[in-house]
N, C-alpha and C. Protein backbone atom coordinates (compact mmCIF):
# COMPACT_ATOMS: atom_id res chain seq x y z
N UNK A 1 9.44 -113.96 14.02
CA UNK A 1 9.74 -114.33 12.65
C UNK A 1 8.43 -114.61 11.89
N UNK A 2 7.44 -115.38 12.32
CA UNK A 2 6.61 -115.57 11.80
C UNK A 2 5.04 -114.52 11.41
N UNK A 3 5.61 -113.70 12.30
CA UNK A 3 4.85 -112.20 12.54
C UNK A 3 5.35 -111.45 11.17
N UNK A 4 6.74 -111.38 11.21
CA UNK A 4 7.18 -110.77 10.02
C UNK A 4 7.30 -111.46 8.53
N UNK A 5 7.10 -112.44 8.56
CA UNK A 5 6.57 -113.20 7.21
C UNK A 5 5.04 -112.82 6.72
N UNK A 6 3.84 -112.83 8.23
CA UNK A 6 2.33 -112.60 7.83
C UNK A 6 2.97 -111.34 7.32
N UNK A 7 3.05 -109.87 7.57
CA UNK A 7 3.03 -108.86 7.55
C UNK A 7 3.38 -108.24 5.99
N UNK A 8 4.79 -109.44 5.62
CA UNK A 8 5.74 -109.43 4.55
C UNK A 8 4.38 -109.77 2.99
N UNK A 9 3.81 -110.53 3.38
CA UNK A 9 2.37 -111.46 2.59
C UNK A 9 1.58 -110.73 2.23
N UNK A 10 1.03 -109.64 3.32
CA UNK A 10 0.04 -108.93 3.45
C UNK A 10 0.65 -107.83 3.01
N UNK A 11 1.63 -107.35 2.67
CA UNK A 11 2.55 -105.68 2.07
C UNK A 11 2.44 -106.31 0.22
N UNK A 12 2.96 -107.44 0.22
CA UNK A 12 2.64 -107.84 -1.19
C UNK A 12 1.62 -108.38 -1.99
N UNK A 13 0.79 -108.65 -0.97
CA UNK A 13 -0.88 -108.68 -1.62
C UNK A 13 -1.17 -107.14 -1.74
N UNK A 14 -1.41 -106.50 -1.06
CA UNK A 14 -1.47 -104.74 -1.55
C UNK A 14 -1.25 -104.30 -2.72
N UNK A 15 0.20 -104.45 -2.76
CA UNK A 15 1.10 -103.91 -3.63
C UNK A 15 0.63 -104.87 -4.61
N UNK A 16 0.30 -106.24 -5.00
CA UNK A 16 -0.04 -106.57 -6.34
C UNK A 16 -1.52 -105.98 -6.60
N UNK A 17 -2.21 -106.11 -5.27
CA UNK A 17 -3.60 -105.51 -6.01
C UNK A 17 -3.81 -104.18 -5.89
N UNK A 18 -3.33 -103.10 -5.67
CA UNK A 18 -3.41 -101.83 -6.39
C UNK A 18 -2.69 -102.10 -7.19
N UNK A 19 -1.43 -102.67 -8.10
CA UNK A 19 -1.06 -102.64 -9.55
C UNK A 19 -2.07 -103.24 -10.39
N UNK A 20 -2.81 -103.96 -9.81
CA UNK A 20 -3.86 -104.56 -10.87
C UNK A 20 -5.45 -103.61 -10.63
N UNK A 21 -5.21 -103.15 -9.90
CA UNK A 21 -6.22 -101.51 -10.65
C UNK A 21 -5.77 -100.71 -11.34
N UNK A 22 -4.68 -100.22 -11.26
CA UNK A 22 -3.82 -99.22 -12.18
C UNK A 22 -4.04 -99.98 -13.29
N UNK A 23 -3.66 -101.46 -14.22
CA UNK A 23 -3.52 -101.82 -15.16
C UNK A 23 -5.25 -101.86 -15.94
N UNK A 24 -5.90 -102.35 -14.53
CA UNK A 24 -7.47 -102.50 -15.03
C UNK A 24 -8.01 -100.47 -15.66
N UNK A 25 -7.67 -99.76 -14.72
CA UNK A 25 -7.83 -98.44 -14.66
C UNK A 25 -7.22 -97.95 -16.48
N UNK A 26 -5.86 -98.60 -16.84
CA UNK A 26 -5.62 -98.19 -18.33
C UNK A 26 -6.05 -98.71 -19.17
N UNK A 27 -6.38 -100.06 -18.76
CA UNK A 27 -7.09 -101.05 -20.47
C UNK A 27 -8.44 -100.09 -20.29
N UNK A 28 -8.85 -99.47 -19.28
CA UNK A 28 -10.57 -99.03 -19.36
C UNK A 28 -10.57 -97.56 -20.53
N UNK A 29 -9.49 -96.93 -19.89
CA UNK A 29 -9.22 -95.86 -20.76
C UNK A 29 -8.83 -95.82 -21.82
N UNK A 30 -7.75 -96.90 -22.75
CA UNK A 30 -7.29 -96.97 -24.02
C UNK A 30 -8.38 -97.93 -24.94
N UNK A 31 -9.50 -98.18 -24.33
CA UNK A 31 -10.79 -98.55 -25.79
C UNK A 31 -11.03 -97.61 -26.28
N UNK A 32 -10.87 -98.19 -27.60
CA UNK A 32 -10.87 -97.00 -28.97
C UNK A 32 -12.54 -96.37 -28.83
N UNK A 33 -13.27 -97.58 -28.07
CA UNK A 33 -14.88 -96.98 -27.91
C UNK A 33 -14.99 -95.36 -27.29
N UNK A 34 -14.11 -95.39 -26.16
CA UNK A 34 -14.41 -94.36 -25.51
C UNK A 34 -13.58 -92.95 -26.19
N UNK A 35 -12.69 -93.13 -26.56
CA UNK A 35 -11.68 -91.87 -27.06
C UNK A 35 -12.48 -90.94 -27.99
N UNK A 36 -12.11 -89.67 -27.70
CA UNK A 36 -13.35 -89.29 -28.91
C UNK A 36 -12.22 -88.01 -29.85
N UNK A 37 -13.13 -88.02 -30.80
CA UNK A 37 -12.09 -87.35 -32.12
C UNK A 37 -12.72 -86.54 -32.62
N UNK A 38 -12.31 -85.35 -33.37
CA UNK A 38 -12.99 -84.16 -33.35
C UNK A 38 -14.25 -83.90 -33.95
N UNK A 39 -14.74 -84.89 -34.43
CA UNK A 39 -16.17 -85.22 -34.82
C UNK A 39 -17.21 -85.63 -34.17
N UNK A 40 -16.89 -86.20 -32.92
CA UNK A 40 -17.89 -86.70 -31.86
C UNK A 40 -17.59 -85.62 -30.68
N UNK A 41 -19.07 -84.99 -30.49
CA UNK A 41 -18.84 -84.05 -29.07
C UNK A 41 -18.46 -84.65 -27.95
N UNK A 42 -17.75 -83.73 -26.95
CA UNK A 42 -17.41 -84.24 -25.92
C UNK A 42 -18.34 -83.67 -25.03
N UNK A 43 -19.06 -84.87 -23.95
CA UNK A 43 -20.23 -84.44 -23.14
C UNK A 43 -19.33 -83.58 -21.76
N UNK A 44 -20.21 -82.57 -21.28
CA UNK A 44 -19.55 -81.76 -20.59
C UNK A 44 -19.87 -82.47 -19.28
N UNK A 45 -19.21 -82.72 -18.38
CA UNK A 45 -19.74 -82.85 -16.59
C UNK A 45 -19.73 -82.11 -15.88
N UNK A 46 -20.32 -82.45 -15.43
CA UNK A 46 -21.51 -81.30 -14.08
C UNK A 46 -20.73 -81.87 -12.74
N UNK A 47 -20.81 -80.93 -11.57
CA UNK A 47 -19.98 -81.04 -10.46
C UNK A 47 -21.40 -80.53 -9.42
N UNK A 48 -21.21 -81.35 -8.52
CA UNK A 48 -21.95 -80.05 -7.45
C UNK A 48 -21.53 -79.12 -7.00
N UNK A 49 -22.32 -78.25 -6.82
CA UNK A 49 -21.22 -77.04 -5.98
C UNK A 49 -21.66 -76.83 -4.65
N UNK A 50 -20.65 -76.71 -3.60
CA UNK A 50 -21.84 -76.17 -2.12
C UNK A 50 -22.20 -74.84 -1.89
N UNK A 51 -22.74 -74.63 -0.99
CA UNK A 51 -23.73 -73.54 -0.64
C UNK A 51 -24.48 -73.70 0.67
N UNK A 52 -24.90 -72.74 0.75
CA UNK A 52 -25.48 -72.82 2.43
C UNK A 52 -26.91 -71.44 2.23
N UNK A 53 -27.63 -72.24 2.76
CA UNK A 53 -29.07 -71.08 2.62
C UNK A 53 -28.84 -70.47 3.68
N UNK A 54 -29.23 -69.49 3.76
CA UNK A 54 -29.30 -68.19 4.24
C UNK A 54 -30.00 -68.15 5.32
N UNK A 55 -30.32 -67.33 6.32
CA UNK A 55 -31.09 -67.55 7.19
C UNK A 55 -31.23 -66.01 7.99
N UNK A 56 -32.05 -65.63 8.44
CA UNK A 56 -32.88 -64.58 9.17
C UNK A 56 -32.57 -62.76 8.44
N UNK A 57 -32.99 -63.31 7.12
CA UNK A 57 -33.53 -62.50 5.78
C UNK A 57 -34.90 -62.01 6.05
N UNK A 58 -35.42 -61.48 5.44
CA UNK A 58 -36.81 -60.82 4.68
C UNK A 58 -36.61 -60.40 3.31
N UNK A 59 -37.58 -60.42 2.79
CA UNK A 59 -37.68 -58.95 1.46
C UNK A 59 -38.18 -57.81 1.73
N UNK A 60 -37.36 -56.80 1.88
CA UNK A 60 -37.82 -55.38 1.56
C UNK A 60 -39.26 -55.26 1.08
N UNK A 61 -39.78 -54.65 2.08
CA UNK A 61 -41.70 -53.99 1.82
C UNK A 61 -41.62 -53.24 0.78
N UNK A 62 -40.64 -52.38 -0.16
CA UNK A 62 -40.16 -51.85 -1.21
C UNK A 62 -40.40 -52.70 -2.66
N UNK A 63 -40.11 -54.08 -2.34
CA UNK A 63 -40.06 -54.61 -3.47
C UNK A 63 -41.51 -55.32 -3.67
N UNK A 64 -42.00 -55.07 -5.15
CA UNK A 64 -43.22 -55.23 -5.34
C UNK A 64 -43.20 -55.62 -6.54
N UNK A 65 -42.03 -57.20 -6.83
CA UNK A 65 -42.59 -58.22 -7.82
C UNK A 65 -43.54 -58.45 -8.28
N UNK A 66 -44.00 -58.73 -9.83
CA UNK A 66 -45.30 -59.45 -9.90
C UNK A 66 -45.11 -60.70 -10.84
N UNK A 67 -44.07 -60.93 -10.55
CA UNK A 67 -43.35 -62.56 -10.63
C UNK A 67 -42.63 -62.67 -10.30
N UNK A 68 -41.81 -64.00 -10.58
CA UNK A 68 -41.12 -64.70 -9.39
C UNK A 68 -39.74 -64.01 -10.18
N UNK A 69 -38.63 -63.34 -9.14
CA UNK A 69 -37.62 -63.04 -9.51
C UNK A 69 -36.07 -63.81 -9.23
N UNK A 70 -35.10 -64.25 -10.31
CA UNK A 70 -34.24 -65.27 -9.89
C UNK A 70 -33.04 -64.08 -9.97
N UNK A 71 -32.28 -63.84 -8.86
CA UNK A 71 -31.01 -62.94 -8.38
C UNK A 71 -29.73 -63.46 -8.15
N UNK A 72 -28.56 -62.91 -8.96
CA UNK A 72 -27.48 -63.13 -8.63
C UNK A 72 -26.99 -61.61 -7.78
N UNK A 73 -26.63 -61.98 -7.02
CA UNK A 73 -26.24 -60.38 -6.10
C UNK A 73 -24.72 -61.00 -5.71
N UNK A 74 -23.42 -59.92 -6.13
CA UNK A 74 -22.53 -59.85 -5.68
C UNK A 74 -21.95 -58.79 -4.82
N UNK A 75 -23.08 -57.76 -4.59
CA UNK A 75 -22.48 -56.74 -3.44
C UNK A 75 -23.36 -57.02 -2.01
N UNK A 76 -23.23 -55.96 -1.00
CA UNK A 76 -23.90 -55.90 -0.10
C UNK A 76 -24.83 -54.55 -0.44
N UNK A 77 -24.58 -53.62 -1.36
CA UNK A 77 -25.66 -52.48 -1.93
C UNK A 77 -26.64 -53.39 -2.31
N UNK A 78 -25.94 -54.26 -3.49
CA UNK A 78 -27.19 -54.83 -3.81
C UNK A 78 -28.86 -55.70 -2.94
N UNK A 79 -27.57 -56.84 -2.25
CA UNK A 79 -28.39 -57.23 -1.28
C UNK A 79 -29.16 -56.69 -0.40
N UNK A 80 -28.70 -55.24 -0.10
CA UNK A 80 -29.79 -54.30 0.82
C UNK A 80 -30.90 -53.59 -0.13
N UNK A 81 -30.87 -53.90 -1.18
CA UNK A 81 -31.67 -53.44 -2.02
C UNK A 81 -33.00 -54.35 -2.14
N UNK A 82 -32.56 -55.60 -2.36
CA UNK A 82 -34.18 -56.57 -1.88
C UNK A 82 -34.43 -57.00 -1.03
N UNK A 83 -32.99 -56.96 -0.02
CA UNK A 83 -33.53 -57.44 1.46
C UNK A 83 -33.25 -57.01 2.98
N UNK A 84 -33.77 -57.47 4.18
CA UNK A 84 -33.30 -56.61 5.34
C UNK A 84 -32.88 -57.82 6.06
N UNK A 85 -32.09 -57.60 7.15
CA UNK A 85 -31.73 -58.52 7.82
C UNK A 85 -33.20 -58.31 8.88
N UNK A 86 -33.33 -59.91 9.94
CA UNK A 86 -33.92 -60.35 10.89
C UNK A 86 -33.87 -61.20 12.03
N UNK A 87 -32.34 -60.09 13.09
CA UNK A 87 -32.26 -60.95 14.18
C UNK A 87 -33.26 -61.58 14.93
N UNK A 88 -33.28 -62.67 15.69
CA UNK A 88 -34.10 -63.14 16.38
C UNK A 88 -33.45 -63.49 17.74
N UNK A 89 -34.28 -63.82 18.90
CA UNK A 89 -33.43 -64.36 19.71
C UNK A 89 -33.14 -65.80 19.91
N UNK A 90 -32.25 -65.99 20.32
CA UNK A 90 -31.95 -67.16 20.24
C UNK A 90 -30.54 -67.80 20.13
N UNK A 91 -29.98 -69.26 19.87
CA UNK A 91 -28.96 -69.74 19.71
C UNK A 91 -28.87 -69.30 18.00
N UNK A 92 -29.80 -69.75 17.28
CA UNK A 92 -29.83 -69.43 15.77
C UNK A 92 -30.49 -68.18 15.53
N UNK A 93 -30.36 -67.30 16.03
CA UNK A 93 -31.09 -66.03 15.66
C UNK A 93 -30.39 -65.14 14.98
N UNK A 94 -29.14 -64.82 14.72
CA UNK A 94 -28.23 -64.35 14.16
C UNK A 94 -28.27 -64.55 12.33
N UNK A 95 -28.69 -63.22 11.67
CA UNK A 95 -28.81 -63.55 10.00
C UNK A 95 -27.38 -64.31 9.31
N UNK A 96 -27.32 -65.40 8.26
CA UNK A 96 -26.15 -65.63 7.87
C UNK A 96 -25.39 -64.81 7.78
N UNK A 97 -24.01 -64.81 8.08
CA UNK A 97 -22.83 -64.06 7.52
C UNK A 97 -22.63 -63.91 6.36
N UNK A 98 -22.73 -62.99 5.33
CA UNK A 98 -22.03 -63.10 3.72
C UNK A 98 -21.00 -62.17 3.65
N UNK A 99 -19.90 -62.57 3.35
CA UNK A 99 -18.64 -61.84 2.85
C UNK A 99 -18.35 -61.97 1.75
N UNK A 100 -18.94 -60.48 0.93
CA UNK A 100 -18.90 -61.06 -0.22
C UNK A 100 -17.58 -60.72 -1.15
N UNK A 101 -16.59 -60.68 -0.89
CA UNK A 101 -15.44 -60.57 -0.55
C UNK A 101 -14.63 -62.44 -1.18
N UNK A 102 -15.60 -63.09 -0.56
CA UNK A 102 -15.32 -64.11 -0.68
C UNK A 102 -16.31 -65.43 -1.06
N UNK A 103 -17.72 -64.77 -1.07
CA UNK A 103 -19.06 -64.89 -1.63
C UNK A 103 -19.96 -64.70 -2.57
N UNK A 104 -20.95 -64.99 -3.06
CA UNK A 104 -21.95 -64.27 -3.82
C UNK A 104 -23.17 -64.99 -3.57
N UNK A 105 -24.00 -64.11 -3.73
CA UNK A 105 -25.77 -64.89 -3.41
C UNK A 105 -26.56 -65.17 -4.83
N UNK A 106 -27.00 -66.65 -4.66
CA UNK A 106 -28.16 -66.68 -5.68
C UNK A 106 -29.72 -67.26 -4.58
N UNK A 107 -30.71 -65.81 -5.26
CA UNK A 107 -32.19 -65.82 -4.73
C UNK A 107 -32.83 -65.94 -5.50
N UNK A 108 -33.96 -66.97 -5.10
CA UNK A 108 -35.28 -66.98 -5.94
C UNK A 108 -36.40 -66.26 -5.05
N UNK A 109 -36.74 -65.39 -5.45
CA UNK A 109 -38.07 -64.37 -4.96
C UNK A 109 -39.32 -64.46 -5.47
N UNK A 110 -40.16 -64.70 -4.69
CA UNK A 110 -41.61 -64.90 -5.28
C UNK A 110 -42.27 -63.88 -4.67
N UNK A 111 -43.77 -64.13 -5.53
CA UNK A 111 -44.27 -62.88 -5.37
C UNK A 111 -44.82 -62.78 -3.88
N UNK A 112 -45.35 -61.65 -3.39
CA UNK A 112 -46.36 -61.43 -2.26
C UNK A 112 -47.57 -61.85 -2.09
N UNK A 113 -47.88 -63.29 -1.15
CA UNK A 113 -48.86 -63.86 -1.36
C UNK A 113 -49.47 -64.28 -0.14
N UNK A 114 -50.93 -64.93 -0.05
CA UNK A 114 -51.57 -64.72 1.18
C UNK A 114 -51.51 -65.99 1.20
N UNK A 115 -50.56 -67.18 0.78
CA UNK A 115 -50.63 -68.51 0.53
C UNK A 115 -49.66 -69.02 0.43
N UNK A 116 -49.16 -69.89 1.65
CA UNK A 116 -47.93 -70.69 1.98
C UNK A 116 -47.22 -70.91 1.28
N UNK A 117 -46.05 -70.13 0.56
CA UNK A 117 -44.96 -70.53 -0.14
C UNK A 117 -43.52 -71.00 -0.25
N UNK A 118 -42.70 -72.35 -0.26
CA UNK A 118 -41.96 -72.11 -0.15
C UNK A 118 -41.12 -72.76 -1.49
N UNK A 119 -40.22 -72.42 -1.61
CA UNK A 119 -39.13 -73.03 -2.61
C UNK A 119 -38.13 -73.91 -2.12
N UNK A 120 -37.84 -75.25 -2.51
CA UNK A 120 -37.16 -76.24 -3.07
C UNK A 120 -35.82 -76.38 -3.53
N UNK A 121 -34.75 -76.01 -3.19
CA UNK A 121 -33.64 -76.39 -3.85
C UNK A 121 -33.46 -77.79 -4.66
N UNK A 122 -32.96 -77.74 -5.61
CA UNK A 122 -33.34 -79.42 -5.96
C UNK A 122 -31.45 -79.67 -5.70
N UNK A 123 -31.05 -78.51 -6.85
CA UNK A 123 -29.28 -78.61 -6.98
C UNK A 123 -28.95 -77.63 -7.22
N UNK A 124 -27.75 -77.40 -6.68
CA UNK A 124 -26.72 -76.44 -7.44
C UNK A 124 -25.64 -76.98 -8.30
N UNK A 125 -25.46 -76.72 -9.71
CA UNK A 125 -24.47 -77.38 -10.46
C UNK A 125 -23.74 -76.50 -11.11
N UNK A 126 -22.37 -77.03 -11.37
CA UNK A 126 -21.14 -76.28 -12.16
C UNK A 126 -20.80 -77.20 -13.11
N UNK A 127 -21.13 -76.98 -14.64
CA UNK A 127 -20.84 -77.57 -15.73
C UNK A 127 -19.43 -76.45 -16.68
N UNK A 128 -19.19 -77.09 -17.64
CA UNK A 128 -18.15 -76.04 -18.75
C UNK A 128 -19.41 -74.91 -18.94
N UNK A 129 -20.90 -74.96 -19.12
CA UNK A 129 -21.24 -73.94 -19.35
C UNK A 129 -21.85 -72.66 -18.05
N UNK A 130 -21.28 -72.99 -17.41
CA UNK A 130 -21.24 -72.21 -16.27
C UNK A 130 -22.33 -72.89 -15.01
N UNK A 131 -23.34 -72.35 -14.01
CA UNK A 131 -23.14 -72.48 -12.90
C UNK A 131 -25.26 -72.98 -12.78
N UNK A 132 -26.07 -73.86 -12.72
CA UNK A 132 -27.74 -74.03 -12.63
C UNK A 132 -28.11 -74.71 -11.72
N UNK A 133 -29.18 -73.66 -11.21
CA UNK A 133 -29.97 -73.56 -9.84
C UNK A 133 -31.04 -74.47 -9.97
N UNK A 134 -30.94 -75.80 -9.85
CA UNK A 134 -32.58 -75.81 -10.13
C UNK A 134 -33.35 -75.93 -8.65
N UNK A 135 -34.70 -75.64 -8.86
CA UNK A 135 -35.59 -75.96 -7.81
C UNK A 135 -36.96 -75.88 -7.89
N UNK A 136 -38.10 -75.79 -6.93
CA UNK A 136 -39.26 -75.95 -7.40
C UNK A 136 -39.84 -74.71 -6.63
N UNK A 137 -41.12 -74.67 -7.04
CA UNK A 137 -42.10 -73.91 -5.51
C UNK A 137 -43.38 -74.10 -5.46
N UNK A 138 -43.26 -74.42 -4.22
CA UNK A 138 -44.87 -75.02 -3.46
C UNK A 138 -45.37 -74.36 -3.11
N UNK A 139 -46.95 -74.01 -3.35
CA UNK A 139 -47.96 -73.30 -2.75
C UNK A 139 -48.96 -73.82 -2.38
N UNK A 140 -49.15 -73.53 -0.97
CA UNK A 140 -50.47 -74.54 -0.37
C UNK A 140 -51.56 -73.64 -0.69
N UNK A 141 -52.30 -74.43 -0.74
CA UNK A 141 -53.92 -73.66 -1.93
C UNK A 141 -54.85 -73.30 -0.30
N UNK A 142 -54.73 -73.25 0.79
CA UNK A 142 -54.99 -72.45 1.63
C UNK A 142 -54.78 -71.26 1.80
N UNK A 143 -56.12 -70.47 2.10
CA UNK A 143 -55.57 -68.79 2.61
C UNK A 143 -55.37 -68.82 3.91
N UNK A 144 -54.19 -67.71 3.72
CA UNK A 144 -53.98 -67.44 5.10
C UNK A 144 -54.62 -65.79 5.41
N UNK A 145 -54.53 -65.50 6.45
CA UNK A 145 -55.15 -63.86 6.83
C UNK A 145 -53.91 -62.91 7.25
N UNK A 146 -52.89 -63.21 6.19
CA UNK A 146 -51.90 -62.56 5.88
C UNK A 146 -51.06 -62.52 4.68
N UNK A 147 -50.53 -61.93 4.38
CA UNK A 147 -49.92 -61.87 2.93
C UNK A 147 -47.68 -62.20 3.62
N UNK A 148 -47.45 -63.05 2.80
CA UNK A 148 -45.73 -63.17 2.79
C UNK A 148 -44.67 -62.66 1.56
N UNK A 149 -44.02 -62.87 1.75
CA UNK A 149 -43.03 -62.50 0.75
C UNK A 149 -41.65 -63.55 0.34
N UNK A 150 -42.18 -64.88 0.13
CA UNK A 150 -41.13 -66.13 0.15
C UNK A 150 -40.45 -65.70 -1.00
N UNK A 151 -39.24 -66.76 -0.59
CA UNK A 151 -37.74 -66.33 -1.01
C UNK A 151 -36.48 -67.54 -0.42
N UNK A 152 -35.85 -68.11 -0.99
CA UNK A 152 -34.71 -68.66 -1.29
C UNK A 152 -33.48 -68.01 -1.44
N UNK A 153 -32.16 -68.14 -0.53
CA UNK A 153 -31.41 -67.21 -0.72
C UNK A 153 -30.35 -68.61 -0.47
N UNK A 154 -29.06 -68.10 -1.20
CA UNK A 154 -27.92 -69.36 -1.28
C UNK A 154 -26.93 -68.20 -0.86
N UNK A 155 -25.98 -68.75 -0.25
CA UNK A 155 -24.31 -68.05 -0.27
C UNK A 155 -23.42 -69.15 -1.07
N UNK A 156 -22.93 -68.98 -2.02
CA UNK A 156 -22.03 -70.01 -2.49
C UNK A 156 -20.67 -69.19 -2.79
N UNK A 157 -19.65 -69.74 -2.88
CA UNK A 157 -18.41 -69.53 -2.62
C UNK A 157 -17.72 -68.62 -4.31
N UNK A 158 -17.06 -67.84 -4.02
CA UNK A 158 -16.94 -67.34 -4.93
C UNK A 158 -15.76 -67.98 -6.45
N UNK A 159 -15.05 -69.00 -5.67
CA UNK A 159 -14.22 -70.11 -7.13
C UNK A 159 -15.40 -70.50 -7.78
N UNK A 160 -16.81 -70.22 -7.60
CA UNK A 160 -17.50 -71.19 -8.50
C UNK A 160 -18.05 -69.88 -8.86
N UNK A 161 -18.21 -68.56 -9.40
CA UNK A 161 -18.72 -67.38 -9.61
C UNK A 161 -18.10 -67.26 -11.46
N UNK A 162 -19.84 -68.08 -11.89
CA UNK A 162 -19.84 -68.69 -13.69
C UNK A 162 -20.94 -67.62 -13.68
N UNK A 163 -21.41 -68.14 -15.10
CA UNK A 163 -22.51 -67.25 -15.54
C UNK A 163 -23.77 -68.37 -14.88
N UNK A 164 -24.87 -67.96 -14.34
CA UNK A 164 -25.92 -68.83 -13.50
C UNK A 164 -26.96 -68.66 -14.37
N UNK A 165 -27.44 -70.45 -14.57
CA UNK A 165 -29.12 -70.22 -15.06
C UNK A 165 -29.84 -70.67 -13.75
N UNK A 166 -31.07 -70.53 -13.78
CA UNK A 166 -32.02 -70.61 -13.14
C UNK A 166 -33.43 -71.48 -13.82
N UNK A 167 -33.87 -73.00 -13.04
CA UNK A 167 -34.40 -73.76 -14.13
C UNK A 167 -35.33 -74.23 -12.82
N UNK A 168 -36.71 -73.40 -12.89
CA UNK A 168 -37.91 -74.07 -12.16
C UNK A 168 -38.39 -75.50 -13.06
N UNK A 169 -38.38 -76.48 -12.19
CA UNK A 169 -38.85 -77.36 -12.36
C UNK A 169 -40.12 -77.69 -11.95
């Protein structure tokens, strides 16, 4: 009996305090501060979106940027067009899977350089005005006694397939 009285206590403390978020949750929403009317813009929000970098890529010895190029690729023509795959051995040696079917790639390509480059994802975001990449790229001011071809490659899912900017920071 007394088991079922605690239990009875503890079902109605719940139940009053989620009703007193719901009530807190509507007085927050019905201030006339926040409501907005067709004269005040409404600020758009940004979502993250996921994605997964890519892995055992190259760029095509073909391609001969002379700046940094930002790519939306939705085929696999395309993608064989700037790049080759590069099994390796190993547990992770296998290039990402893209189905693009159910995919699309955004790449940032830099140029061919004899000096450690790599790029930065900072974010991927989905706003009302469609879909921005930002990120950075580092170059170590050492030569090396070889020339690379760095590059950033995303698979992101195709419900989020907006119009994409691209914003080096």
């Amino acid at each position: 009996m007394k088991n079922t009285f605690i239990m009875s206590l503890i079902a109605s403390g719940l139940l009053v305090s989620c009703n007193q978020v719901k009530k807190e949750n509507l007085d927050v929403a019905a201030t006339p501060a926040e409501q907005t009317t067709e004269s005040q813009p409404v600020e758009s929000k940004s979502t993250e979106v996921p994605f997964v970098i890519a892995n055992g890529y190259f760029v095509n010895n073909t391609q001969k940027n002379t700046k940094v190029e930002e790519l939306k690729i939705t085929s696999k023509q395309q993608l064989d067009q700037y790049f080759g795959m590069a099994a390796t051995m190993g547990e992770k040696g296998q290039p990402t899977t893209i189905d693009f079917n159910k995919s699309y790639v955004l790449a940032v390509v830099g140029v061919e350089s004899n000096k450690e480059t790599t790029f930065d994802v900072k974010g991927l975001v989905q706003s009302d005005n469609g879909i921005e990449l930002s990120y950075t790229i580092k170059e170590d001011s050492k030569s090396q006694s070889f020339t690379t071809h760095s590059f950033v490659m995303l698979v992101v899912d195709k419900q989020f397939d907006k119009e994409v900017k691209f914003k080096k920071e």
